[in-house]
C-alpha atoms as a PDB file:
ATOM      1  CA  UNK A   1     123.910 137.709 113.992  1.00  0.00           C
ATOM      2  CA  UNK A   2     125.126 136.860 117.674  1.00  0.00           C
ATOM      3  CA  UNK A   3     123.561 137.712 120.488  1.00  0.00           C
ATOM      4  CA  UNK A   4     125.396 137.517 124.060  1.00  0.00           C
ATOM      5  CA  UNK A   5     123.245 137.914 127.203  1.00  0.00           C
ATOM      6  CA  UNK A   6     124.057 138.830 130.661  1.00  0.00           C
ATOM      7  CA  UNK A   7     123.024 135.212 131.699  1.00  0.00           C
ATOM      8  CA  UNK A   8     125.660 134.171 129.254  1.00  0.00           C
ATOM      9  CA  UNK A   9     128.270 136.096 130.193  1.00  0.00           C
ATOM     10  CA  UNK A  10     127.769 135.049 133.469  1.00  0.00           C
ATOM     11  CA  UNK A  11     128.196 131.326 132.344  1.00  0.00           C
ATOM     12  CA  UNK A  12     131.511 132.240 130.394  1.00  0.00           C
ATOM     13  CA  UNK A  13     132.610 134.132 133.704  1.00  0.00           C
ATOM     14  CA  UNK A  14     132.179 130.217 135.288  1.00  0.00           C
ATOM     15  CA  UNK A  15     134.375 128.985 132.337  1.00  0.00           C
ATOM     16  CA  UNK A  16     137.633 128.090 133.921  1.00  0.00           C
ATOM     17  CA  UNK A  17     139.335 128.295 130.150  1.00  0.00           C
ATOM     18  CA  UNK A  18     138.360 128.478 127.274  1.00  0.00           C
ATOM     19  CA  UNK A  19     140.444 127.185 124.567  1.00  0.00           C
ATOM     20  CA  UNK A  20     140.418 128.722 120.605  1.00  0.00           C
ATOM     21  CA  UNK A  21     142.446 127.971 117.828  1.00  0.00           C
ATOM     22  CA  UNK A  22     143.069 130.787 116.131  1.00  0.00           C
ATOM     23  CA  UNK A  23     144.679 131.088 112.726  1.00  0.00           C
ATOM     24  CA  UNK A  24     147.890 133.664 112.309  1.00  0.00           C
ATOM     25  CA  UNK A  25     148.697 135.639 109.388  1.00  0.00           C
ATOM     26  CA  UNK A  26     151.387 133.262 108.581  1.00  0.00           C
ATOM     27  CA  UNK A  27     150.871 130.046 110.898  1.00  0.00           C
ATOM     28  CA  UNK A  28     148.420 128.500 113.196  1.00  0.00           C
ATOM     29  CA  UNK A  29     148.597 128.828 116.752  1.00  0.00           C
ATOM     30  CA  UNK A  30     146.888 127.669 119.813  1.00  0.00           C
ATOM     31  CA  UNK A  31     145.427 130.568 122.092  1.00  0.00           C
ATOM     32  CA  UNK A  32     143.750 130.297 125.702  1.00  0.00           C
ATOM     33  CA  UNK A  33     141.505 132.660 127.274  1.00  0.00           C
ATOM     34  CA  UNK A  34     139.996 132.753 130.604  1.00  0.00           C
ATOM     35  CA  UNK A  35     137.260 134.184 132.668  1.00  0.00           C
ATOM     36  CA  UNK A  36     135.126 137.385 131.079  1.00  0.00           C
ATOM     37  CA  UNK A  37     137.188 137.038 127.784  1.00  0.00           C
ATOM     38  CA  UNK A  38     135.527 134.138 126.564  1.00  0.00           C
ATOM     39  CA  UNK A  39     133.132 136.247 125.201  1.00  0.00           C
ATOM     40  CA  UNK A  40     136.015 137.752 122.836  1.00  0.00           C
ATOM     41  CA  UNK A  41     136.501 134.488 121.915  1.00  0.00           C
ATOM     42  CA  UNK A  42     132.886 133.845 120.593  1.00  0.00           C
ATOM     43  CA  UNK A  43     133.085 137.284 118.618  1.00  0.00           C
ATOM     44  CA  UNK A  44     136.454 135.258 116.743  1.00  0.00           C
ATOM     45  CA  UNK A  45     134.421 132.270 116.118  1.00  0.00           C
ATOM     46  CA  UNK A  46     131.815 134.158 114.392  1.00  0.00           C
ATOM     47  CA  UNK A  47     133.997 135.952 112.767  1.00  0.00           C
ATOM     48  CA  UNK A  48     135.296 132.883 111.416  1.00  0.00           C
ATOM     49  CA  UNK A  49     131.857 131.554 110.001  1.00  0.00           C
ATOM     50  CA  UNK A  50     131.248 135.589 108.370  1.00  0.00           C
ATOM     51  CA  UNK A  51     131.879 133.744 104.646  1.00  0.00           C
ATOM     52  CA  UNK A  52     129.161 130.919 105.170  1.00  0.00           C
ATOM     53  CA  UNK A  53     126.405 131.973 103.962  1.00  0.00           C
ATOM     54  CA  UNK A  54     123.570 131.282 106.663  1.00  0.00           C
ATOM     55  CA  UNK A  55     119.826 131.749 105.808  1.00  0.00           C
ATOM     56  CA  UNK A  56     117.822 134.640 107.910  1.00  0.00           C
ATOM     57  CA  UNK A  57     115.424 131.690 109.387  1.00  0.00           C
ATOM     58  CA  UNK A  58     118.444 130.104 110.908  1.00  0.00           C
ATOM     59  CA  UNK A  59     119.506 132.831 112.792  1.00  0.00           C
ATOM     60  CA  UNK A  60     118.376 131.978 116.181  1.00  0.00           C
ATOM     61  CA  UNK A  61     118.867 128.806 115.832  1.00  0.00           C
ATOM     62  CA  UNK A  62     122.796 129.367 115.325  1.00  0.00           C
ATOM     63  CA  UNK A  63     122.774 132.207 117.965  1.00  0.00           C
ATOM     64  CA  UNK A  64     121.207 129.415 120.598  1.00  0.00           C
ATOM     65  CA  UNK A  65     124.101 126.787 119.288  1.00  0.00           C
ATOM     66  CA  UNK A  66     126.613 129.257 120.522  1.00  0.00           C
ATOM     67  CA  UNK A  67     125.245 130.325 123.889  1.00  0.00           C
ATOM     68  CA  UNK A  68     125.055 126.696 124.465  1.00  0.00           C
ATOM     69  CA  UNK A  69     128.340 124.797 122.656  1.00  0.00           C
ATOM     70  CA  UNK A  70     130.172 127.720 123.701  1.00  0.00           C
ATOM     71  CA  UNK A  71     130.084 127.393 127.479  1.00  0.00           C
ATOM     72  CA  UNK A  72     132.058 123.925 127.187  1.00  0.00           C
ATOM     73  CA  UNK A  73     135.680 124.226 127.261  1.00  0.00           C
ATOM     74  CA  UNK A  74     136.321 122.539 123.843  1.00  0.00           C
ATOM     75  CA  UNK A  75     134.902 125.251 122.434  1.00  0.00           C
ATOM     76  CA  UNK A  76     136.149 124.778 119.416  1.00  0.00           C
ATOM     77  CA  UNK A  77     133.491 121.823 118.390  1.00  0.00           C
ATOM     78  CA  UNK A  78     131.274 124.619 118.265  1.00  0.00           C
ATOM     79  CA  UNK A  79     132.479 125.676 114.779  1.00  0.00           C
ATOM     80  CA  UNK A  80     131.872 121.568 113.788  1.00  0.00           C
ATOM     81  CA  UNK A  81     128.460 121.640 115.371  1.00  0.00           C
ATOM     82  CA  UNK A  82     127.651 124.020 113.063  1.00  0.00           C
ATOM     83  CA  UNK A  83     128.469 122.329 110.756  1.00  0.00           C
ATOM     84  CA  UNK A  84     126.399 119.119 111.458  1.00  0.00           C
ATOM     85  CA  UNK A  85     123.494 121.081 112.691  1.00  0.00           C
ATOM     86  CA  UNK A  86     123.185 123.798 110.007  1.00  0.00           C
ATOM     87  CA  UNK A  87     124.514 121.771 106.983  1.00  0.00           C
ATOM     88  CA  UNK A  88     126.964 124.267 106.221  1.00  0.00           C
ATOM     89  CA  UNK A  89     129.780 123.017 103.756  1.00  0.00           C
ATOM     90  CA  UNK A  90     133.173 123.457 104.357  1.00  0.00           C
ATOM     91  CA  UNK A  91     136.130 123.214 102.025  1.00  0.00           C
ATOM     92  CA  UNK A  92     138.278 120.355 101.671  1.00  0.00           C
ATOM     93  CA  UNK A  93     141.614 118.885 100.063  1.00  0.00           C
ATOM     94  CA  UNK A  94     141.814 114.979  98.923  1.00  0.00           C
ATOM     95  CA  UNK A  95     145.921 113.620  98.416  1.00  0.00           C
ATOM     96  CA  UNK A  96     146.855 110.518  97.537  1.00  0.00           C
ATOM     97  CA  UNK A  97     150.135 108.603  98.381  1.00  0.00           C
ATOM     98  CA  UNK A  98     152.527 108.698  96.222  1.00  0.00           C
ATOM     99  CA  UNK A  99     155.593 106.307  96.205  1.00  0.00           C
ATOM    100  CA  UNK A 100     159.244 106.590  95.383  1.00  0.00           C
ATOM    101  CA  UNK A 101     159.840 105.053  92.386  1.00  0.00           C
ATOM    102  CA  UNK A 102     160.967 101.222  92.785  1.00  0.00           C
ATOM    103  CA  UNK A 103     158.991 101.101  95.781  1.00  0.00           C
ATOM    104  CA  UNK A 104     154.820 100.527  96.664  1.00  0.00           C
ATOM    105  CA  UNK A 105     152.349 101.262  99.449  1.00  0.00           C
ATOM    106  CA  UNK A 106     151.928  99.163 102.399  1.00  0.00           C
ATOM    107  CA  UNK A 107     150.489  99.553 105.758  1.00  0.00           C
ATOM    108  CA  UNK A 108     153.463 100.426 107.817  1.00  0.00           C
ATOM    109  CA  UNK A 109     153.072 103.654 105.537  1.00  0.00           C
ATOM    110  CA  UNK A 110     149.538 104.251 107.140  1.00  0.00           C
ATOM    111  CA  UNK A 111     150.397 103.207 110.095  1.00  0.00           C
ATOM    112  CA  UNK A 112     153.762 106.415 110.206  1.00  0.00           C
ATOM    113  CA  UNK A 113     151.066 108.307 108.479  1.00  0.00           C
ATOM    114  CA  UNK A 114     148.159 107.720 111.457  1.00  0.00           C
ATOM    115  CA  UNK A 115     151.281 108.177 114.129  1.00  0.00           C
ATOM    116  CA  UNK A 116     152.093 111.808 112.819  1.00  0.00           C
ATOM    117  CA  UNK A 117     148.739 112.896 112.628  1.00  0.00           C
ATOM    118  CA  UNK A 118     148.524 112.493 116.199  1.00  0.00           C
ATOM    119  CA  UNK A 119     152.177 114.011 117.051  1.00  0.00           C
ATOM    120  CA  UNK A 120     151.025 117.099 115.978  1.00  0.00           C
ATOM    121  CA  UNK A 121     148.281 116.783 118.324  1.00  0.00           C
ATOM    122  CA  UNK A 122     145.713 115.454 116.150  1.00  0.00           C
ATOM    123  CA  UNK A 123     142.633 114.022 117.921  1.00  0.00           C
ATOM    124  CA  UNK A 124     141.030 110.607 116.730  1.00  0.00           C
ATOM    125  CA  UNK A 125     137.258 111.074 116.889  1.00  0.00           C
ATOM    126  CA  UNK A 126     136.310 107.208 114.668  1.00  0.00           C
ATOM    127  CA  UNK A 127     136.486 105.851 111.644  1.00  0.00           C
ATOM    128  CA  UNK A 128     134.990 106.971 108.471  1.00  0.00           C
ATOM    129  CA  UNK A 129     134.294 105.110 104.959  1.00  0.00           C
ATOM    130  CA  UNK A 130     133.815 106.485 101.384  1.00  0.00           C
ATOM    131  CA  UNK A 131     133.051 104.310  98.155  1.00  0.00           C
ATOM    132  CA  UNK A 132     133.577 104.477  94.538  1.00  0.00           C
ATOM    133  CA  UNK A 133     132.310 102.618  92.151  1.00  0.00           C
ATOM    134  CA  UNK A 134     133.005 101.466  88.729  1.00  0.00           C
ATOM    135  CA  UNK A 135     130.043 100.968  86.310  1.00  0.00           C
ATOM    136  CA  UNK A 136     129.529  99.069  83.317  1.00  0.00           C
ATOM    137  CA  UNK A 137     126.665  98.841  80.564  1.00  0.00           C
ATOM    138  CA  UNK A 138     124.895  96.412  80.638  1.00  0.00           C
ATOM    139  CA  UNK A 139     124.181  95.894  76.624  1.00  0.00           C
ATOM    140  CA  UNK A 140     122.634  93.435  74.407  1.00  0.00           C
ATOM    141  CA  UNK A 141     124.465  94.784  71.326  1.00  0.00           C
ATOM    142  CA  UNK A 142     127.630  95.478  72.030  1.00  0.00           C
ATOM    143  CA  UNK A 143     128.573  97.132  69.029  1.00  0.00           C
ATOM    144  CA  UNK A 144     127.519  99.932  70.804  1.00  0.00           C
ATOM    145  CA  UNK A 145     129.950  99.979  73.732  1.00  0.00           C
ATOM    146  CA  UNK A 146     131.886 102.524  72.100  1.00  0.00           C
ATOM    147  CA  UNK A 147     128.869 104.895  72.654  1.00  0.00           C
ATOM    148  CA  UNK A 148     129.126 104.594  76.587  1.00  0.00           C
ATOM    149  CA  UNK A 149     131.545 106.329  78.699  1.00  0.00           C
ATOM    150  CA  UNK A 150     134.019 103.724  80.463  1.00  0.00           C
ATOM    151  CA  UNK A 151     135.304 105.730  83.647  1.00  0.00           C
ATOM    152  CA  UNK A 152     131.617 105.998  84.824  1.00  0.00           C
ATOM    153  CA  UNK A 153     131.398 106.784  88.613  1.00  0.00           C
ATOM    154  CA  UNK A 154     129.732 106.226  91.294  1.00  0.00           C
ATOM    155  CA  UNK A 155     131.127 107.903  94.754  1.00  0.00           C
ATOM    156  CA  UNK A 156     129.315 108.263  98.290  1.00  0.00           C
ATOM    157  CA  UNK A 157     131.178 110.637 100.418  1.00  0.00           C
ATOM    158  CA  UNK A 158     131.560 110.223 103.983  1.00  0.00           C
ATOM    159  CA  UNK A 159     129.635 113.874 105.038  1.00  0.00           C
ATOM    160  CA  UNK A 160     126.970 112.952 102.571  1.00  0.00           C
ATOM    161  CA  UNK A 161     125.568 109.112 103.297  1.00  0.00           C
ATOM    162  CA  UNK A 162     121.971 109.773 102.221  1.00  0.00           C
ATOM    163  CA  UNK A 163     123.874 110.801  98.480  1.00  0.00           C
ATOM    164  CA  UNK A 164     125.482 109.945  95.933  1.00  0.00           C
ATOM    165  CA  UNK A 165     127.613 111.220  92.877  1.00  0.00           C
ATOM    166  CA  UNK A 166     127.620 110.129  89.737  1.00  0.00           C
ATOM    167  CA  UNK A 167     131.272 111.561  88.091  1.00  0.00           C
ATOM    168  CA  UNK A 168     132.322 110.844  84.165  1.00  0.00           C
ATOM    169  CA  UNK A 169     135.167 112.399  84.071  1.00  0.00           C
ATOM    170  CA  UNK A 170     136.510 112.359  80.286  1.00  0.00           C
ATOM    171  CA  UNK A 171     133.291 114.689  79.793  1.00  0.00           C
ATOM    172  CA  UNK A 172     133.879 116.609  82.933  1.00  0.00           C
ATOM    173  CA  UNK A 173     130.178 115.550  84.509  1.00  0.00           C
ATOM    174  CA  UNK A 174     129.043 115.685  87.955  1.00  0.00           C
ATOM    175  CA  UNK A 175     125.692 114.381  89.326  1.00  0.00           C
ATOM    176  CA  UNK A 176     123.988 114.315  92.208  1.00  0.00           C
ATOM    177  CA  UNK A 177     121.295 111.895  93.696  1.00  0.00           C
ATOM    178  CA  UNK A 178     119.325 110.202  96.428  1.00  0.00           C
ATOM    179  CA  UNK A 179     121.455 107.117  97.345  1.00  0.00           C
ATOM    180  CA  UNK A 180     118.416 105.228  96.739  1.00  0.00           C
ATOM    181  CA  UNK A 181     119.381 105.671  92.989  1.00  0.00           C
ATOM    182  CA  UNK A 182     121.987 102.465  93.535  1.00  0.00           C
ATOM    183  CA  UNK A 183     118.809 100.095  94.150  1.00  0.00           C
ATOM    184  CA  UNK A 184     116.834 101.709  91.122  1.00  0.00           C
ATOM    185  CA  UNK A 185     120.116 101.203  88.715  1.00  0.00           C
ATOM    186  CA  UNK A 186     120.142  97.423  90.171  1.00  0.00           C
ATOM    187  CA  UNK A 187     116.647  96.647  89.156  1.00  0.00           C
ATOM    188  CA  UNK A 188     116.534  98.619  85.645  1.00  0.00           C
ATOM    189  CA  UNK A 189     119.953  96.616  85.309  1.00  0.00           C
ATOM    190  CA  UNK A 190     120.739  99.577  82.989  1.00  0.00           C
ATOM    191  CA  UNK A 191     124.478  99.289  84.697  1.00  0.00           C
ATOM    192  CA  UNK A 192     126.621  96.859  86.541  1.00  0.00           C
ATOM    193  CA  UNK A 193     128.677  97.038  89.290  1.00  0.00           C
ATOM    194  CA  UNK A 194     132.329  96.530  87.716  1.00  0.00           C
ATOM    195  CA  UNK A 195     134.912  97.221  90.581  1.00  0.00           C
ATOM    196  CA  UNK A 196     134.217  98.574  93.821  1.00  0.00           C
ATOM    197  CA  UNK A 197     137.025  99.896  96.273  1.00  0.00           C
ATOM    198  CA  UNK A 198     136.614 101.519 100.154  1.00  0.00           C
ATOM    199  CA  UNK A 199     138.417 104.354 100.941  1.00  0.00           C
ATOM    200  CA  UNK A 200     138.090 103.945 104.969  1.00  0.00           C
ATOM    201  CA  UNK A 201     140.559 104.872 108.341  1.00  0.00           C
ATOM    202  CA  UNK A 202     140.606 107.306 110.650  1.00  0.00           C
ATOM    203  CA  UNK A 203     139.104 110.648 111.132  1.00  0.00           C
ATOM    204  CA  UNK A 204     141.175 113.685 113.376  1.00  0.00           C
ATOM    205  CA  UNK A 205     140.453 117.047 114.596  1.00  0.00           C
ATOM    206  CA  UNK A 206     143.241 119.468 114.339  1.00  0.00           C
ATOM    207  CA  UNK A 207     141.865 122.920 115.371  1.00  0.00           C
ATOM    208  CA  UNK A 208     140.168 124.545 112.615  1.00  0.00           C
ATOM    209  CA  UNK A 209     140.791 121.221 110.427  1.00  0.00           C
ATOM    210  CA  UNK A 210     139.454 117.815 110.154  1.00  0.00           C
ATOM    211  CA  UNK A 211     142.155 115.254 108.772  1.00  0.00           C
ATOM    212  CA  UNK A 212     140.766 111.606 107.111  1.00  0.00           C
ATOM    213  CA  UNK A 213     143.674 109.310 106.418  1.00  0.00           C
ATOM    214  CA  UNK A 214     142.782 105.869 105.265  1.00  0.00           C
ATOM    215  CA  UNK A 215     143.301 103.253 102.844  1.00  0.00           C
ATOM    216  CA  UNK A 216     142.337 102.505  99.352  1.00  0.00           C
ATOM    217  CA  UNK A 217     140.723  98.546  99.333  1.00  0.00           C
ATOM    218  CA  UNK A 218     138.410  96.755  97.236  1.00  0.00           C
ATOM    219  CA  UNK A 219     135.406  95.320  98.607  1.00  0.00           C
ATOM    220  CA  UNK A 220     135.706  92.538 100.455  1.00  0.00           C
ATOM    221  CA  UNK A 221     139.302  92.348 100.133  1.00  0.00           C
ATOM    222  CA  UNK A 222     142.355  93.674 102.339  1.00  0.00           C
ATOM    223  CA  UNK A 223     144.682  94.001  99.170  1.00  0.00           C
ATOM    224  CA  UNK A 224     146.347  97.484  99.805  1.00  0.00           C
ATOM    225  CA  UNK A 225     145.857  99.513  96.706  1.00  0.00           C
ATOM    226  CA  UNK A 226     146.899 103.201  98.078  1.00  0.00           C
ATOM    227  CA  UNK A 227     146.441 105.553 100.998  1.00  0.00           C
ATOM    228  CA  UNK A 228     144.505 108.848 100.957  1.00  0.00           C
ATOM    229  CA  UNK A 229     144.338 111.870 103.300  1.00  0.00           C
ATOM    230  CA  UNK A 230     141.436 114.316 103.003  1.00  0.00           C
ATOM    231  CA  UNK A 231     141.661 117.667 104.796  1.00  0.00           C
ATOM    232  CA  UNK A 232     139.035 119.764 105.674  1.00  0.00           C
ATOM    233  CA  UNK A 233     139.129 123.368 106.763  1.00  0.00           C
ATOM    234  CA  UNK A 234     135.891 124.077 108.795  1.00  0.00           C
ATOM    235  CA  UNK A 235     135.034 127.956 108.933  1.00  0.00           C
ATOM    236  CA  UNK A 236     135.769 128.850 105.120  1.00  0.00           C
ATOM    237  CA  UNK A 237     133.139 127.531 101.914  1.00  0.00           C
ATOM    238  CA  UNK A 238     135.221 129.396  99.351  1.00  0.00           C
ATOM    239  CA  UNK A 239     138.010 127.980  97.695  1.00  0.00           C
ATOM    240  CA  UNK A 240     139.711 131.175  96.760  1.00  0.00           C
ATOM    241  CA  UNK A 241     139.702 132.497 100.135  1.00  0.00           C
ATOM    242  CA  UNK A 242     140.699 129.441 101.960  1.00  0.00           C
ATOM    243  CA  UNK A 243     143.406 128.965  99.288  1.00  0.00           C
ATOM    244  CA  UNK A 244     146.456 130.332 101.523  1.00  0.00           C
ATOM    245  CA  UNK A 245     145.597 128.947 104.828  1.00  0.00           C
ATOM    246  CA  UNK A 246     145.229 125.234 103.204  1.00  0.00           C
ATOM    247  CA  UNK A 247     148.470 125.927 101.267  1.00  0.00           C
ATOM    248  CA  UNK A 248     150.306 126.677 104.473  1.00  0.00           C
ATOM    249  CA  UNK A 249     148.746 124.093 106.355  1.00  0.00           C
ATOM    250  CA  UNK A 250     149.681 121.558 104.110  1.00  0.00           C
ATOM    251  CA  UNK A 251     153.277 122.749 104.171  1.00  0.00           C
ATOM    252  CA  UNK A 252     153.533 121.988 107.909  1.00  0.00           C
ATOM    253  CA  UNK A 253     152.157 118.586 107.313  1.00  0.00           C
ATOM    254  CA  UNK A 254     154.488 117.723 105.006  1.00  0.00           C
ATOM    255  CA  UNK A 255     157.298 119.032 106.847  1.00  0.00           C
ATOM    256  CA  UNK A 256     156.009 117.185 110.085  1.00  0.00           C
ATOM    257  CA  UNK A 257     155.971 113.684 107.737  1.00  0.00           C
ATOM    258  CA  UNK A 258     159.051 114.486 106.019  1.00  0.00           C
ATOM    259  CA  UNK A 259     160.963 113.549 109.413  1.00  0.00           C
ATOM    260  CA  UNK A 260     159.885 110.226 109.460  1.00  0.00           C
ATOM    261  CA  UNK A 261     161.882 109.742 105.781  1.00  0.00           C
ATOM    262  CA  UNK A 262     158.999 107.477 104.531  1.00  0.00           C
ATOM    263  CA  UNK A 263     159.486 106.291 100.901  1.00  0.00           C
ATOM    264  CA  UNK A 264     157.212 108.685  99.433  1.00  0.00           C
ATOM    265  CA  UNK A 265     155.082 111.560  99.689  1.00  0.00           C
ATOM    266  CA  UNK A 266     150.998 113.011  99.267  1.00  0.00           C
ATOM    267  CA  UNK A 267     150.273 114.641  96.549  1.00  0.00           C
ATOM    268  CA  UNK A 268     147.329 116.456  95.741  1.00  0.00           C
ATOM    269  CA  UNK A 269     146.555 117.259  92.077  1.00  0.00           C
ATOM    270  CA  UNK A 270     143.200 119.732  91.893  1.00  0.00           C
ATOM    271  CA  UNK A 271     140.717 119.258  89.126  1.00  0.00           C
ATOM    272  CA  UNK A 272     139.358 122.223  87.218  1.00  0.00           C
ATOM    273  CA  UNK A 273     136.352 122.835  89.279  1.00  0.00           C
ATOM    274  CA  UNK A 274     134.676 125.283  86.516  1.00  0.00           C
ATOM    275  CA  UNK A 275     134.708 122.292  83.600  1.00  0.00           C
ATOM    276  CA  UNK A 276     132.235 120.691  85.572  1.00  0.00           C
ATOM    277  CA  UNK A 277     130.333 123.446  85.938  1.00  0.00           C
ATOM    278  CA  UNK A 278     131.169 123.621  89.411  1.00  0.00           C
ATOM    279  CA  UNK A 279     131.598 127.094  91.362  1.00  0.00           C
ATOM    280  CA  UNK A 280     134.061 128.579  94.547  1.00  0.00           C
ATOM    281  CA  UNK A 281     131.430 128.028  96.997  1.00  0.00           C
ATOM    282  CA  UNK A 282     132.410 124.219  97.693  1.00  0.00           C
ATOM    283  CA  UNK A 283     130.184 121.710  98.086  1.00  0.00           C
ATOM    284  CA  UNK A 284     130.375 117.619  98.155  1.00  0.00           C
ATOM    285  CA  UNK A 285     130.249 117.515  94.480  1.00  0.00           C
ATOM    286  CA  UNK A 286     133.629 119.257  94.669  1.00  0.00           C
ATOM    287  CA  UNK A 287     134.242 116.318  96.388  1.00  0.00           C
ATOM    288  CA  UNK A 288     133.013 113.633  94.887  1.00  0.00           C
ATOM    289  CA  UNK A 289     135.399 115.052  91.865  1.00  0.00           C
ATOM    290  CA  UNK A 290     138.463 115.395  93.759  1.00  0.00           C
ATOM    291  CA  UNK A 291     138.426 111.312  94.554  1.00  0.00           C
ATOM    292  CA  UNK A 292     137.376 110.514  90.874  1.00  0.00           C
ATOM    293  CA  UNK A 293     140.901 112.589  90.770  1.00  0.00           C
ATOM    294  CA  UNK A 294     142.567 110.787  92.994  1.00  0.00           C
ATOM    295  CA  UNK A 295     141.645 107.223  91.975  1.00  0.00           C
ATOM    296  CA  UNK A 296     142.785 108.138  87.996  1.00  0.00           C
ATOM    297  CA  UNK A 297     146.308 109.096  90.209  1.00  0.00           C
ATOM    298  CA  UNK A 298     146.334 105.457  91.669  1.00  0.00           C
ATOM    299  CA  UNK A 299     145.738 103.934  88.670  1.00  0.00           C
ATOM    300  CA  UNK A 300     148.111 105.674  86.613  1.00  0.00           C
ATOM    301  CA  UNK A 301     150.562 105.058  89.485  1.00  0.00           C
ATOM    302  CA  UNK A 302     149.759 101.398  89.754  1.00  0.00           C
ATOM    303  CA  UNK A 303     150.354 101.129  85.495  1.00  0.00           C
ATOM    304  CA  UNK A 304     153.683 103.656  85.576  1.00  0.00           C
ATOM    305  CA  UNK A 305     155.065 100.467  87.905  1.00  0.00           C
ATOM    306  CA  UNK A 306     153.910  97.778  85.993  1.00  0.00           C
ATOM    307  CA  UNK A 307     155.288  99.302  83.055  1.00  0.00           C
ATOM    308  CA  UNK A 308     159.076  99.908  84.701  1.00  0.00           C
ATOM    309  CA  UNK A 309     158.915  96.135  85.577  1.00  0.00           C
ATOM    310  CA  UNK A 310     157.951  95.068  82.028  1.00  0.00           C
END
């Protein structure tokens, strides 16, 4: 539901411009309206949200959101506070770099990657940090090792930091808890902490999309072990339908990096969703997965090179 009154249309009439992104049938482009069309504009934006599922109670509280956010001429942060105020999910993409072969990652890489982000008008709004964590058993009989998985997971996203995901993904497992589970797991000493790596940078708004680039690093360490991009597509939660429009965004990125001949490319690689049980509507478990995905890539990167030089 959306509810325009006369007081605000009387407010948009105030609006010098408004500006909307508005996505084409075949490629994104950047639309302004002025004066008493504003309120057009709101009609697109909820149009936009029609496949997120919003509960009846939350109603009013979205229609007073977008009397307020929309009034401001950035209107578009209106679709993003919805996000953070309704706790809607979104649907997002997570690449890895990958390297030519002969050569490895570095930060000038980042650094051409960051740059081109914000050539295409990309707009830096901080830094954000996810973790993943390797766990071991911790076993007095260790016979039994063999009975415990080894690639056992523990992620923290960055839209999620009161969670965390628990991913084994040779049985195709997803889990979600509290994050107080890490201090519970530290004093049953049930697991330990193996390796631990930071997947942290810089966080863009692009329109409709919200673009993470960072690096891969272990804790308390600056050693470069690969770069990551995650893009998010705000108005859509199912995969299927936002299939097309992340498919052709991600064309234009790579055709926008692709002039800067760096010595290598992103790839993304997506998981079966269903073998963990997981459905279209996406959610951070989806993820959670999708950089368990991504850090098997880096390591099976990081032994394809070793191998070559051995």
């Amino acid at each position: 539901m959306f509810v325009v009154t006369d007081k605000t249309s009387r407010i948009y009439d105030r609006v010098p411009k408004l500006f909307l992104y508005a996505l084409g049938s075949h490629r994104w482009r950047c639309q302004t309206i002025t004066g008493s069309h504003a309120i057009a504009g709101a009609t697109t934006i909820r149009r936009r949200i029609r496949d997120v599922s919003v509960p009846p109670s939350r109603h009013r509280q979205l229609n007073r959101l977008f009397a307020v956010s929309c009034c401001c001429q950035e209107a578009i942060a209106v679709l993003f506070s919805v996000k953070r105020h309704l706790e809607l999910t979104t649907v997002a993409v997570v690449l890895h770099w990958q390297p030519n072969v002969g050569t490895s990652v570095n930060s000038q890489i980042l650094n051409e990657v960051s740059q081109c982000v914000e050539s295409i008008n990309g707009v830096k709004e901080g830094r954000w940090k996810a973790t993943l964590t390797f766990y071991k058993p911790m076993l007095r009989d260790q016979s039994l090792a063999s009975e415990f998985p080894r690639d056992f997971l523990g992620i923290m996203v960055p839209e999620c930091p009161n969670k965390y995901f628990f991913v084994i993904r040779t049985q195709r497992i997803v889990l979600e808890a509290d994050s107080t589970i890490q201090t519970i797991m530290e004093k049953l000493q049930s697991y330990k902490m193996r390796v631990a790596l930071n997947f942290e940078g810089f966080q863009y708004q692009l329109g409709d999309f919200q673009l993470r680039v960072g690096k891969v690093v272990p804790t308390h360490s600056e050693n470069l072990r690969g770069i990551v991009m995650e893009v998010e597509y705000l108005p859509i939660s199912s995969i299927e339908k936002s299939r097309q429009i992340m498919e052709e965004f991600l064309e234009i990125w790579q055709e926008a990096l692709s002039k800067r001949t760096l010595p290598g490319h992103f790839m993304h690689m997506e998981p079966n969703f269903t073998e963990y049980g997981l459905s279209d509507h996406y959610s951070s478990q989806h993820t959670a997965v999708q950089y368990a995905n991504v850090m098997a890539q880096l390591i099976a990167s990081v032994q394809s090179v070793q191998s070559m030089r051995n």
